[in-house]
Protein backbone atom coordinates (compact mmCIF):
# COMPACT_ATOMS: atom_id res chain seq x y z
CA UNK A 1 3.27 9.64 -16.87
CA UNK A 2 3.97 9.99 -21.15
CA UNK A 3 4.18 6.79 -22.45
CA UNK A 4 6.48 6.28 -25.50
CA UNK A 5 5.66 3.73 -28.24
CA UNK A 6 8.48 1.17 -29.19
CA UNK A 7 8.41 -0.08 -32.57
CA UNK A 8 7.47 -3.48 -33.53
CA UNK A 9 7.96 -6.29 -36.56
CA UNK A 10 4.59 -6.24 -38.68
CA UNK A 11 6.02 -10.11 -39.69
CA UNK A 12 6.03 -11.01 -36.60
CA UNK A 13 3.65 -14.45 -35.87
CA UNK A 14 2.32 -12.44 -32.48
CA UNK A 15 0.78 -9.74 -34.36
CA UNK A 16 -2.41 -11.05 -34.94
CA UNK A 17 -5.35 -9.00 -35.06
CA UNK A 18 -6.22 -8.93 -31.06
CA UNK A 19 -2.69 -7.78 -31.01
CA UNK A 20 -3.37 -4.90 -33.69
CA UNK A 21 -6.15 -4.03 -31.09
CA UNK A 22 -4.26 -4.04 -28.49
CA UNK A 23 -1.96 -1.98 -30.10
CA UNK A 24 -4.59 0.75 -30.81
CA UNK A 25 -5.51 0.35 -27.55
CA UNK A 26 -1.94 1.27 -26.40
CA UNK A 27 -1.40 4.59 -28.62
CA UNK A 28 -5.00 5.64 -27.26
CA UNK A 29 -3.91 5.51 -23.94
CA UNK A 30 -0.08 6.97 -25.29
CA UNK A 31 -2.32 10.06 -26.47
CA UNK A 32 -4.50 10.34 -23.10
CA UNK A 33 -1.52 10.68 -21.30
CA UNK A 34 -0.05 12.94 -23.35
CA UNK A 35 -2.79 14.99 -23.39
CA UNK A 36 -2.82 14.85 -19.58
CA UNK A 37 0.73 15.83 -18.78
CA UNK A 38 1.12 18.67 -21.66
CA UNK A 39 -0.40 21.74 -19.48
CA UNK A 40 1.91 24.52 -18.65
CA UNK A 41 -0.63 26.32 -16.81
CA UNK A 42 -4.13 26.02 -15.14
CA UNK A 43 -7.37 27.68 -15.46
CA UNK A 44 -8.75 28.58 -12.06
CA UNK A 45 -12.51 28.39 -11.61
CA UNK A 46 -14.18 29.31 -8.02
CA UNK A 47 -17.19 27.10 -7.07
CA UNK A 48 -18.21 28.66 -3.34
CA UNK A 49 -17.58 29.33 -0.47
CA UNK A 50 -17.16 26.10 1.41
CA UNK A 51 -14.69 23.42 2.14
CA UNK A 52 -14.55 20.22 -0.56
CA UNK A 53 -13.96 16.96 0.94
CA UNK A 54 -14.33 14.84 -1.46
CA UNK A 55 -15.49 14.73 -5.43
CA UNK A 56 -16.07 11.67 -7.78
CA UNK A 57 -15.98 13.98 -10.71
CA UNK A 58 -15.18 18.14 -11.32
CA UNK A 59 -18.78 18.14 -11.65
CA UNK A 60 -19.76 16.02 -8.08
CA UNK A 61 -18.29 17.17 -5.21
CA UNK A 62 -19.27 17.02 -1.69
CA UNK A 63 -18.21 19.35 1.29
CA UNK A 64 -18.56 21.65 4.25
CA UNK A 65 -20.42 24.79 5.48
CA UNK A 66 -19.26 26.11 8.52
CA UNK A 67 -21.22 29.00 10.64
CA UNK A 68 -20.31 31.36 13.02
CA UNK A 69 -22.90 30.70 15.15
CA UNK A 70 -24.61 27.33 14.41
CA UNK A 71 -23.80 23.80 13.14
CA UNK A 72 -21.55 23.06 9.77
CA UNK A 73 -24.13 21.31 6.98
CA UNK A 74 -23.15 19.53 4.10
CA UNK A 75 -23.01 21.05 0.33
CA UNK A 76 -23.49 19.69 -2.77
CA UNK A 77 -22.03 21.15 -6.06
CA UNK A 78 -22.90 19.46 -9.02
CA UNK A 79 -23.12 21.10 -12.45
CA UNK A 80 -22.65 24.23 -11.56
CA UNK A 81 -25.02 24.28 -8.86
CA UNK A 82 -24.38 24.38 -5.17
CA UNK A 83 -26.88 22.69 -2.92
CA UNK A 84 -27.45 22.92 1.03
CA UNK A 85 -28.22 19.78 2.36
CA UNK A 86 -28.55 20.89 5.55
CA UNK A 87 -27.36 18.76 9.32
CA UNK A 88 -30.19 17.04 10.16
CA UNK A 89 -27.98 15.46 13.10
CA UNK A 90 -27.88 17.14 16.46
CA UNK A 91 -23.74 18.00 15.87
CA UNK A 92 -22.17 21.05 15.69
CA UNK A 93 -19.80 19.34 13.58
CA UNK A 94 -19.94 16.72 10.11
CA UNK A 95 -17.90 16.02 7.14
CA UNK A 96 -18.52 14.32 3.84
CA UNK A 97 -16.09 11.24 3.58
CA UNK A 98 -16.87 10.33 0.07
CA UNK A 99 -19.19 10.82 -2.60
CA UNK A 100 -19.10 8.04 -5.41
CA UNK A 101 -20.54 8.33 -9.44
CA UNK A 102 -24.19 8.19 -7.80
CA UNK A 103 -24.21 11.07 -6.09
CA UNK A 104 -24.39 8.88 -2.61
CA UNK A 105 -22.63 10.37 0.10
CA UNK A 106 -21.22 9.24 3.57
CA UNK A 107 -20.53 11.59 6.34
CA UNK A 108 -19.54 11.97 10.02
CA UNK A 109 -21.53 13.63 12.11
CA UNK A 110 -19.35 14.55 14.98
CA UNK A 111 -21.33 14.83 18.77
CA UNK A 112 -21.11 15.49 22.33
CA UNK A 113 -21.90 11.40 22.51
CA UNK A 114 -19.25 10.07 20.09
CA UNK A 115 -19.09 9.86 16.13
CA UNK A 116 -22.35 8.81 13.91
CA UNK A 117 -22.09 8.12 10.53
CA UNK A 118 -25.15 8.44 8.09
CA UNK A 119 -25.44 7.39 4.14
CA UNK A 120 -26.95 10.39 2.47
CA UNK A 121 -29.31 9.73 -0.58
CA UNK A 122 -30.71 12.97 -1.99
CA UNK A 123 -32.78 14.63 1.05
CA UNK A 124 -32.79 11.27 3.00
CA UNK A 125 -30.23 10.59 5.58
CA UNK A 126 -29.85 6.79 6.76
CA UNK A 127 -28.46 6.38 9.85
CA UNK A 128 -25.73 3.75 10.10
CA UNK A 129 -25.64 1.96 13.55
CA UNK A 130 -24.07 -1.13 14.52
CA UNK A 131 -27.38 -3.94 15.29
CA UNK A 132 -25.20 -6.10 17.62
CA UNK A 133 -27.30 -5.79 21.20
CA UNK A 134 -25.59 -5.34 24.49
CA UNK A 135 -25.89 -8.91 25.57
CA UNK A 136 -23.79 -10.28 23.17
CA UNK A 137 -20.57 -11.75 24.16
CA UNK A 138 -17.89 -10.12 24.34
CA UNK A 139 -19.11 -6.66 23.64
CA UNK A 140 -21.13 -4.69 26.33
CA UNK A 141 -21.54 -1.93 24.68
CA UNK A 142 -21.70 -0.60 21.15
CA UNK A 143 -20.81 3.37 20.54
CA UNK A 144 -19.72 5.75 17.93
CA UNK A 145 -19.55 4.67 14.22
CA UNK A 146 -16.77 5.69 12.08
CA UNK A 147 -17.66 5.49 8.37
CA UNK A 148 -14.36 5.74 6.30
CA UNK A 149 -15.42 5.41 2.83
CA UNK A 150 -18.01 4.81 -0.13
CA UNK A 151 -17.21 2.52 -3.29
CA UNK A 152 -19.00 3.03 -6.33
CA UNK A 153 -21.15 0.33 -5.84
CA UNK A 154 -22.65 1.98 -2.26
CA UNK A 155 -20.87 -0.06 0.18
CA UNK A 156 -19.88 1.81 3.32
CA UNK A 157 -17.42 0.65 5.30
CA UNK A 158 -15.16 1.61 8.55
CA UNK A 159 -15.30 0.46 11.99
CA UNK A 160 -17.20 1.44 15.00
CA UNK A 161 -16.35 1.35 18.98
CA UNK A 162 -17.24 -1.01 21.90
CA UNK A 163 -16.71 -1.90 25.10
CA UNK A 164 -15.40 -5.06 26.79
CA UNK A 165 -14.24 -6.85 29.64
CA UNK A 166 -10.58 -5.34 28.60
CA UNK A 167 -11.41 -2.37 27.95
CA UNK A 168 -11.91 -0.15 24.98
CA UNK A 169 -12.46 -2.18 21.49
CA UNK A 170 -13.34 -1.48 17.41
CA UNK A 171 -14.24 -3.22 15.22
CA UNK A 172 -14.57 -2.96 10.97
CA UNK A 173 -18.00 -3.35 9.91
CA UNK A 174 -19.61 -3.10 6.06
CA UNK A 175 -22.80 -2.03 5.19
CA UNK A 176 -24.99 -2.06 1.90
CA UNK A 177 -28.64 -1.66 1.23
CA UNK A 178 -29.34 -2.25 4.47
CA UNK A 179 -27.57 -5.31 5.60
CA UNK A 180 -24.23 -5.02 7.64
CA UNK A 181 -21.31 -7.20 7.51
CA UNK A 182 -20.18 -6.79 11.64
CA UNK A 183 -16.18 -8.11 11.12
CA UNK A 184 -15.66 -9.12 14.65
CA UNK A 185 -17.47 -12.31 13.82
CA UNK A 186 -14.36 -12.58 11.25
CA UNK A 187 -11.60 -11.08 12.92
CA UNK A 188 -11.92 -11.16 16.41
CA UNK A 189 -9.41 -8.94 17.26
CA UNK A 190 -9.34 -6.01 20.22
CA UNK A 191 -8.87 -3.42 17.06
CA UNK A 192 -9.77 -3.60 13.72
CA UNK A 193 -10.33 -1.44 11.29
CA UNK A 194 -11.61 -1.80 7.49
CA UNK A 195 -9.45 1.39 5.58
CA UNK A 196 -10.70 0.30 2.06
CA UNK A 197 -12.43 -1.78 -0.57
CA UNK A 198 -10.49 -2.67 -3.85
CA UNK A 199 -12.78 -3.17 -7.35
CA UNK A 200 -12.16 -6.76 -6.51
CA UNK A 201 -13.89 -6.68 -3.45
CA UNK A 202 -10.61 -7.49 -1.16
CA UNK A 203 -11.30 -6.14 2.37
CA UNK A 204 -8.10 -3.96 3.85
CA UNK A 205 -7.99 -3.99 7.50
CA UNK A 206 -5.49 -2.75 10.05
CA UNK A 207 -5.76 -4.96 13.17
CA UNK A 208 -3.86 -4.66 16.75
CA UNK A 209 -4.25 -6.04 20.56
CA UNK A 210 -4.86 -4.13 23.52
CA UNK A 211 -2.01 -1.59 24.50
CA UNK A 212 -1.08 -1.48 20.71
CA UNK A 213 0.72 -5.31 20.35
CA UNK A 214 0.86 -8.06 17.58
CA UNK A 215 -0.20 -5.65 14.91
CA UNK A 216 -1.50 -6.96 11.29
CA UNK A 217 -2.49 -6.10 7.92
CA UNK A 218 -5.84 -8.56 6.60
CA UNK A 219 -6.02 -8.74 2.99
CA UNK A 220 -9.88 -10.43 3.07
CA UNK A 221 -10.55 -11.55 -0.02
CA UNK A 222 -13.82 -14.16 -1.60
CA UNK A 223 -11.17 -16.66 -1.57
CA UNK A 224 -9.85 -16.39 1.78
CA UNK A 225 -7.44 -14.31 4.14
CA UNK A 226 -4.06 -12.93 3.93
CA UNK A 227 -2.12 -11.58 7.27
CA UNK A 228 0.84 -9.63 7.02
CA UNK A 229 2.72 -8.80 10.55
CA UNK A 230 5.54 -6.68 10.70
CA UNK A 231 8.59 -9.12 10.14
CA UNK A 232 11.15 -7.02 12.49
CA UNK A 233 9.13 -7.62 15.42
CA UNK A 234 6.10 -9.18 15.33
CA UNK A 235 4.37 -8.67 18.58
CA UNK A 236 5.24 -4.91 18.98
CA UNK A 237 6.57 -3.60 15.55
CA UNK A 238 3.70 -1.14 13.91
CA UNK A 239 2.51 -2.33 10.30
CA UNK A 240 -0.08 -0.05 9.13
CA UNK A 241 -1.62 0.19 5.34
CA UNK A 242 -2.80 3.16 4.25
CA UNK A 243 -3.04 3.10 0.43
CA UNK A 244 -4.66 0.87 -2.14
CA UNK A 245 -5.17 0.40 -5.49
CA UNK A 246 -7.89 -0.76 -7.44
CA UNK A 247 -6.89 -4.87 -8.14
CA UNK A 248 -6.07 -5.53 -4.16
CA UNK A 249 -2.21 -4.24 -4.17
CA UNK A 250 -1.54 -2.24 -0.96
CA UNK A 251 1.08 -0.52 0.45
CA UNK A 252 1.65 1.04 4.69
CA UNK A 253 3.74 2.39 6.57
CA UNK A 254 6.37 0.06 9.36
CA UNK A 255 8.58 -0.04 12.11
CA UNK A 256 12.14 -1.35 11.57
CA UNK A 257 15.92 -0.80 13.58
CA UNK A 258 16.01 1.89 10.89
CA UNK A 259 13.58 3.67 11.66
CA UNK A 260 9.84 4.35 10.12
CA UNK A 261 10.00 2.27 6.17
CA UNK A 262 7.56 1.81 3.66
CA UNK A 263 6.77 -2.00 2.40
CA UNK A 264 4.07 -3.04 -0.45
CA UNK A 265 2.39 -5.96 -1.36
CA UNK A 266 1.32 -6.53 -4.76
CA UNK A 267 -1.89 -8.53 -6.29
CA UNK A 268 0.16 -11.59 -5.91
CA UNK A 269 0.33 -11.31 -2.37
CA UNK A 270 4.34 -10.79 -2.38
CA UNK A 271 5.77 -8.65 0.07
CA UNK A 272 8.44 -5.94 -0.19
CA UNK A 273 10.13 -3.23 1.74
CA UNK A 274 11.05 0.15 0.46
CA UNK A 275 14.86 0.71 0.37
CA UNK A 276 15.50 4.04 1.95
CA UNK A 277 17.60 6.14 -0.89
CA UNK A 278 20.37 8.42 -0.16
CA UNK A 279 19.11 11.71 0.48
CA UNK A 280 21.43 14.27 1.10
CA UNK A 281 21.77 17.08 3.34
CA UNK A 282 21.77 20.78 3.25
CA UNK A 283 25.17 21.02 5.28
CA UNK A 284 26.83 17.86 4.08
CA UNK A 285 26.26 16.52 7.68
CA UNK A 286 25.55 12.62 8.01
CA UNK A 287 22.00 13.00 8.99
CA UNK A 288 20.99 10.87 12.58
CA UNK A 289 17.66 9.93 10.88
CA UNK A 290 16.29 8.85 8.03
CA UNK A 291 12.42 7.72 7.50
CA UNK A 292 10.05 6.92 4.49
CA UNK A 293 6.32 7.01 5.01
CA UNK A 294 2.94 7.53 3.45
CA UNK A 295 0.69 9.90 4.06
CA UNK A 296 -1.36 9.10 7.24
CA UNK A 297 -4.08 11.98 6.49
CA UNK A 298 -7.29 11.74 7.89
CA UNK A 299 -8.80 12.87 5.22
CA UNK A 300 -11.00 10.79 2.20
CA UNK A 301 -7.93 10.97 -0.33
CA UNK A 302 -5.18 9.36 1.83
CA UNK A 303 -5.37 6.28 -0.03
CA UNK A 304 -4.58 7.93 -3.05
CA UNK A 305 -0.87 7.11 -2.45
CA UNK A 306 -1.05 4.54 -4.33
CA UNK A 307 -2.00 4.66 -8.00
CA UNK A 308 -3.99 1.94 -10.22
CA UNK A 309 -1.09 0.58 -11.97
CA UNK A 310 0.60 0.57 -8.64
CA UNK A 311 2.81 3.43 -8.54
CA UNK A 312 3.62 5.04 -4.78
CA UNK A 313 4.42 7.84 -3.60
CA UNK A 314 5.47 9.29 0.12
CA UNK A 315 8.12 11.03 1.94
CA UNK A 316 11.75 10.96 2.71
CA UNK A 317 13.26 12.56 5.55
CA UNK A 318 16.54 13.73 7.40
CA UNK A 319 16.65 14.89 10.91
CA UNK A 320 19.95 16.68 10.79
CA UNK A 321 21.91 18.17 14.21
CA UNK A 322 22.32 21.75 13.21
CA UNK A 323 24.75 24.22 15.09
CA UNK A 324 24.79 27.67 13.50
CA UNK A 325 28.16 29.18 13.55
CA UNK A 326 30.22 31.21 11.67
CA UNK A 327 33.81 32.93 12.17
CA UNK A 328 33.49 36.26 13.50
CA UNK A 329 35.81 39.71 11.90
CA UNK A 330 38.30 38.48 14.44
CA UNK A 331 38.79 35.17 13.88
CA UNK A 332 36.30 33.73 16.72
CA UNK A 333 34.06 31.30 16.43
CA UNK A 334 30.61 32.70 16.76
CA UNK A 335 27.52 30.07 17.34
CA UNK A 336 23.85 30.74 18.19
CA UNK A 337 23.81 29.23 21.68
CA UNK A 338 22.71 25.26 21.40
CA UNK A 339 22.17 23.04 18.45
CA UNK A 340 18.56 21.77 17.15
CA UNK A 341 16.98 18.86 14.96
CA UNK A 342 15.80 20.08 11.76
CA UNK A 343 14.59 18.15 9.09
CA UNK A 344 14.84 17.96 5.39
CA UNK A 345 12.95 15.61 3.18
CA UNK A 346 12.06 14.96 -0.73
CA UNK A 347 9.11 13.32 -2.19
CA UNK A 348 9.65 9.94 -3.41
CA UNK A 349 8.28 7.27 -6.37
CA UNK A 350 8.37 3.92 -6.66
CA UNK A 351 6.90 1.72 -9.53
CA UNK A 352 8.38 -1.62 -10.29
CA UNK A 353 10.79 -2.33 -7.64
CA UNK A 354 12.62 1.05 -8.26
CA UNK A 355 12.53 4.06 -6.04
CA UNK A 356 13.20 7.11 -7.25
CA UNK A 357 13.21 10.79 -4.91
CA UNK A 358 11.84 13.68 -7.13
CA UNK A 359 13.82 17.17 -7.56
CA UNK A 360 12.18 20.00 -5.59
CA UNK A 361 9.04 21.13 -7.82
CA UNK A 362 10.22 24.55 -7.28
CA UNK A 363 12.61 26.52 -5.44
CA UNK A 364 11.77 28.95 -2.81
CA UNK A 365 15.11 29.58 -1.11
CA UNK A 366 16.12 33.23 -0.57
CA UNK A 367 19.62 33.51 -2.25
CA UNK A 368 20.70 35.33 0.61
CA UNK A 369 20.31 32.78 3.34
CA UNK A 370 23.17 30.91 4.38
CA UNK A 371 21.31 27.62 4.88
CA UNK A 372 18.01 26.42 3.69
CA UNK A 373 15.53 23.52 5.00
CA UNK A 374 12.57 21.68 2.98
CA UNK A 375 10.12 19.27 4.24
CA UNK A 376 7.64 17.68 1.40
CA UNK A 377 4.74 15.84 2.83
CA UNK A 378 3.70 13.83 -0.05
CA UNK A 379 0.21 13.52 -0.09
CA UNK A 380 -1.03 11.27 -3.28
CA UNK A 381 0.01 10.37 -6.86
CA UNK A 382 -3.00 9.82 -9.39
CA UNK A 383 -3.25 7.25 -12.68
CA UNK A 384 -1.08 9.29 -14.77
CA UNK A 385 1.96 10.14 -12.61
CA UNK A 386 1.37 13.16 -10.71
CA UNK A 387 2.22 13.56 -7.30
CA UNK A 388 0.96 16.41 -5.04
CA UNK A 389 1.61 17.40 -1.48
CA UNK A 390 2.70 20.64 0.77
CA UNK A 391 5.78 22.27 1.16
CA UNK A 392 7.19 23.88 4.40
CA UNK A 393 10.45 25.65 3.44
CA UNK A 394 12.72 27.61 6.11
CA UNK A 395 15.07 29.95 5.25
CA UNK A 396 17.96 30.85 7.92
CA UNK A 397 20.05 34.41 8.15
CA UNK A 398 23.24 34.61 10.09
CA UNK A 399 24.31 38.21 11.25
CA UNK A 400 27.04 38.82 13.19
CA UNK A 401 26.29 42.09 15.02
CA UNK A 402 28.95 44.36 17.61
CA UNK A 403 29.04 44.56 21.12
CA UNK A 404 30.77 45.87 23.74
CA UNK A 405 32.72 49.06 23.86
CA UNK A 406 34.18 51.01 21.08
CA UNK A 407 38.20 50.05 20.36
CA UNK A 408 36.79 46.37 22.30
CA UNK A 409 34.36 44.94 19.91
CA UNK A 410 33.01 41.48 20.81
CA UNK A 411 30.94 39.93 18.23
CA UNK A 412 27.94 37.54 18.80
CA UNK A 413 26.03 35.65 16.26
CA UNK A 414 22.35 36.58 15.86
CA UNK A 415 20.40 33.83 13.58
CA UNK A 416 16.58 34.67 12.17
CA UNK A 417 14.59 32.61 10.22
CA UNK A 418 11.12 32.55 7.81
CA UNK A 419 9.43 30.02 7.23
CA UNK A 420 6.49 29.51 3.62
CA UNK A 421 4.66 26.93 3.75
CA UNK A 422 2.69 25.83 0.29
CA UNK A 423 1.03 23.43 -1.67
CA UNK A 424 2.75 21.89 -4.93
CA UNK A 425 1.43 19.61 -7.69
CA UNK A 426 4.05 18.11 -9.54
CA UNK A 427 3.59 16.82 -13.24
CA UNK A 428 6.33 15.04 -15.68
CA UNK A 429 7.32 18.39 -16.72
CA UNK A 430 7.48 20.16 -13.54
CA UNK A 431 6.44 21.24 -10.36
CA UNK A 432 3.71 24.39 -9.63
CA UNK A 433 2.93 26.30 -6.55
CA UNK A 434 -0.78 26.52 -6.37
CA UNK A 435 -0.61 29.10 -3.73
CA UNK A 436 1.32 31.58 -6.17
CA UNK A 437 -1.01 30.55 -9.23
CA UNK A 438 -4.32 30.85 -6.89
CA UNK A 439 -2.89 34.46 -5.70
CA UNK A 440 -1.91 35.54 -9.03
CA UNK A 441 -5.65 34.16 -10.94
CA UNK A 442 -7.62 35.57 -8.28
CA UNK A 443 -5.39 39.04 -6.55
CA UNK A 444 -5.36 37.88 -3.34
CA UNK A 445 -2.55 36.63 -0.87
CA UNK A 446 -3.88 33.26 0.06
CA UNK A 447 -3.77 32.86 4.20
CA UNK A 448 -3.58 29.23 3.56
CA UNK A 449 -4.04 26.80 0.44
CA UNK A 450 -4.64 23.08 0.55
CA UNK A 451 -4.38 20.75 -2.19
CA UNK A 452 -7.25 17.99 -1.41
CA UNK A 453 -7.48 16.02 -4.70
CA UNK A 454 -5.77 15.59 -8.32
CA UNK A 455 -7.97 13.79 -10.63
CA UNK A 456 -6.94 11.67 -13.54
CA UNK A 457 -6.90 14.37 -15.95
CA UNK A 458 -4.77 16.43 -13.78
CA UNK A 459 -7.52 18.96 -12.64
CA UNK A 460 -7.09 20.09 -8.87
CA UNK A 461 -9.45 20.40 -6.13
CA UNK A 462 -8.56 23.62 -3.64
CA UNK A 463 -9.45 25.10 -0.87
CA UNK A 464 -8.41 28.46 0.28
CA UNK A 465 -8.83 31.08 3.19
CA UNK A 466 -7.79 34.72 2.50
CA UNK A 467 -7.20 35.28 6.32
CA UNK A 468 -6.83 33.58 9.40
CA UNK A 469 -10.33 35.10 10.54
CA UNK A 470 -12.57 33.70 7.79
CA UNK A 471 -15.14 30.66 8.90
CA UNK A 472 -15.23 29.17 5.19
CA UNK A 473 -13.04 28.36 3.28
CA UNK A 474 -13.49 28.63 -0.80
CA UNK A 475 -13.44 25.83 -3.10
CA UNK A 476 -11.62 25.86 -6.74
CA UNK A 477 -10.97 23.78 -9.55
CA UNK A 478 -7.79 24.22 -11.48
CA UNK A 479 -8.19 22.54 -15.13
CA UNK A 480 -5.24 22.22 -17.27
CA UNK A 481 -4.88 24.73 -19.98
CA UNK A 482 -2.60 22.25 -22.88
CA UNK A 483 -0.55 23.97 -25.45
CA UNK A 484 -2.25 24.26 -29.24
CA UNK A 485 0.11 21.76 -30.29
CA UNK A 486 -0.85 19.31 -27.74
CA UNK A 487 -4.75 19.57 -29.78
CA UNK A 488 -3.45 19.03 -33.00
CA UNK A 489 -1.08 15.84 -31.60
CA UNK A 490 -3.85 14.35 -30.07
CA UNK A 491 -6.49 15.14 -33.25
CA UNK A 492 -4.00 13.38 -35.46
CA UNK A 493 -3.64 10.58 -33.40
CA UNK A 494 -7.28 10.01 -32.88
CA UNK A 495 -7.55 10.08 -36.70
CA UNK A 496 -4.90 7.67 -36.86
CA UNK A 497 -6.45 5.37 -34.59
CA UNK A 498 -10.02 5.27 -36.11
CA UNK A 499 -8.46 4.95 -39.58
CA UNK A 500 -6.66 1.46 -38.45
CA UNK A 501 -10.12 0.51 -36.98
CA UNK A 502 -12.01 1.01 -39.91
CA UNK A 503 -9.24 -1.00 -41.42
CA UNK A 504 -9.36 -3.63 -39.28
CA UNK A 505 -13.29 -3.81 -39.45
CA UNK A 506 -12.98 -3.92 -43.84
CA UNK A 507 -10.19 -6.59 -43.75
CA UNK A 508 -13.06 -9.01 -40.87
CA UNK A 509 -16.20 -8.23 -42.66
């Protein structure tokens, strides 16, 4: 997002120095961000033939080897370089959850006997398993671990399975250097589940009973514990968080009579629901449905959808009853046997109690269909306003084709469709298809392109398979190639800021 600078009185009593600084602070982070959302195109650089997870810098990322005829390892490029670290695990299948500024990683090592997670250090892989022995009440048996992320700092954290006298259980656990934090002891609960650590250190857990009742968010804090239950229906309505910022602010996914909404709670520990907006349809049809949601995804960057200042970003859909018909030479009405439930949906914003749908980033209807669906899956917004996702467009073609015998035409109605599916990133000053700009950089029609991470500076994390039959994928970075004028803005403004410093520092001495 560009941030504009309002003017303000130089008499005023509140501009005191601090507030000079601040100031200079402020057109920095103006000319950051206008640096950031100035690109009009993107450089595309291939790093291997693998499939990125997950990436604390351009320079650090962490992902997948698969093999036709053994296990998948995990990979390692950093400057430049791309390093095997191997599976020392005995499963066919693992996966890099995160990698933080240290170059630690956490992965999943997939087996025949449930999910193991290990903390990999260089060559050395830790193990992570649960100490809590059989004969402690209530759990009879501990099982798979689930790691689901890594801060900065090295904590791990996730939840891992059990066994009790009602059945199936989980539980969050934490571990660092060694020690683990088991959160049963804290929230005994048949489910729980830690889905992320704030810079502050808040614990987010999703918690539920047996058979899926009295579900709760647990904001766990050093001061204390905040639950949030859904307030439609507390024993049975779903409340689910799935995104977080950096200062403890959170935002999930609920249950209402409307159907699926979106609610937030901020550092303050205020709650808020997520007006749906009006969305409208491609026929002009009252839709039957309407839901908002976050991205669920399984994968490392799903709490990305929700930024640092707070900004959030998700989906809007319509289901909408569609019968294709159309009047025939003769006057007839022609339809295409029964009616269906398609769906159409926008990306949405929201940042400071307002909610705002985005445009499409592009347009990929064929002007020759007579009636066009889209369905965004909004998949994460970063620190300076851009959102990212997929796109699954469907085109639909009505022909009316002759039957019958000549001088007694009957006419039926014969509908086809296509269907492109394709991942977006969408700036302040527009939307661009990465498949078409991967295709076009590197001469090859992509099979499939995924989007897995925008970074703070707008460069993109990719992976891509050419065709349906390749094992590996291949990674790319986009960067952000910014207009010459975008340089000289930000050169001048740099010089402007350094000469108000050196100011400031003559006037103090």
């Amino acid at each position: 997002m560009c941030i504009s600078i309002g003017k303000k009185d130089r008499s005023s009593p509140s501009c005191h120095p601090g507030e000079k600084m601040k100031k200079v602070a402020f057109v920095a982070l103006c000319l950051v961000n206008t640096f950031a959302c100035a690109a009009t195109e993107f450089h595309v650089k291939a790093i291997g033939d693998f499939s990125p997870w997950a990436w604390s810098s351009p320079n650090q990322i962490a992902g997948v080897s698969y093999s036709e005829n053994g296990p998948s390892s995990i990979v390692v490029y950093e400057a430049g370089n791309l390093t095997n670290l191997g599976n020392p695990t005995d499963a066919t299948s693992i996966a890099p959850m995160a990698i933080n500024a240290s170059g630690q990683i956490v992965a999943n090592a997939y087996t025949t006997q449930g999910t193991k997670s290990y903390l990999i250090e260089g060559a050395a892989w830790t193990p992570i398993q649960i100490p809590r022995q059989s004969s402690y009440s209530p759990y009879l048996l501990v099982g798979a671990t689930h790691a689901r992320g890594l801060t900065n700092d090295g904590i791990v954290y996730g939840w891992y399975d059990a066994t009790n006298s009602s059945g199936s259980a989980s539980a969050g656990f934490i571990y660092h250097n060694g020690v683990y934090r088991d959160l049963y002891d804290e929230v005994p609960v048949q489910h729980s589940r830690v889905v992320g650590i704030s810079s502050d250190n808040t614990i987010l857990i999703n918690t539920h009973k047996a058979g899926g009742g009295d579900y709760s968010v647990i904001a766990k804090g050093t001061q204390g514990s905040d639950v949030f239950t859904n307030p439609h229906n507390e024993k049975y309505g779903e409340i689910k968080a799935v995104a977080l910022n950096g200062e403890g602010g959170f935002a999930g996914n609920l249950s209402t009579p409307e159907g699926r909404r979106v609610f937030r709670v901020d550092v303050d520990g205020s709650y808020r629901e997520l007006p749906a907006p009006s969305l409208p349809t491609p026929t002009g049809d009252m839709p039957i449905s309407t839901r908002m949601y976050l991205s669920e995804n399984s994968t490392p960057t799903n709490l990305r959808a929700m930024n640092a200042s707070g900004t959030i970003t998700g989906t809007i859909e319509n289901t909408e009853y569609v019968f294709h018909a159309m009047q025939g030479p003769d006057g007839t009405l022609l339809t295409a046997g029964s009616g269906s439930l398609l769906v159409d949906g926008r990306a949405f914003v929201e940042r400071q109690g307002m909610v705002e749908v985005l445009p499409l980033p592009f347009d990929l209807s064929d002007p020759t269909a007579n009636l066009s669906f889209d369905q965004i899956s909004a998949a994460g917004i970063n620190d300076v306003g851009t959102v990212w996702g997929t796109i699954s467009h469907t085109d639909y073609f009505y022909q009316i084709v002759e039957m019958g015998d000549v001088g007694q035409p009957v006419y039926a109605l014969n509908v086809t469709s296509t269907t492109t599916d394709t991942a977006f990133v969408q700036t302040n000053i527009g939307g661009f298809d990465i498949k078409a700009l991967l295709d076009q950089a590197v001469g090859v029609s992509h099979y499939s392109v995924n989007v897995i991470d925008v970074d703070d500076h707008n460069n993109v994390l990719v992976q891509a398979w050419e065709d349906a039959n390749t094992v590996s994928p291949r990674a790319y970075v986009l960067t952000p190639v910014h207009e010459p004028e975008t340089y000289a803005l930000m050169l001048a403004g740099l010089g402007w800021v350094g000469l108000v410093a050196r100011r400031r520092k003559r006037q103090f001495a």
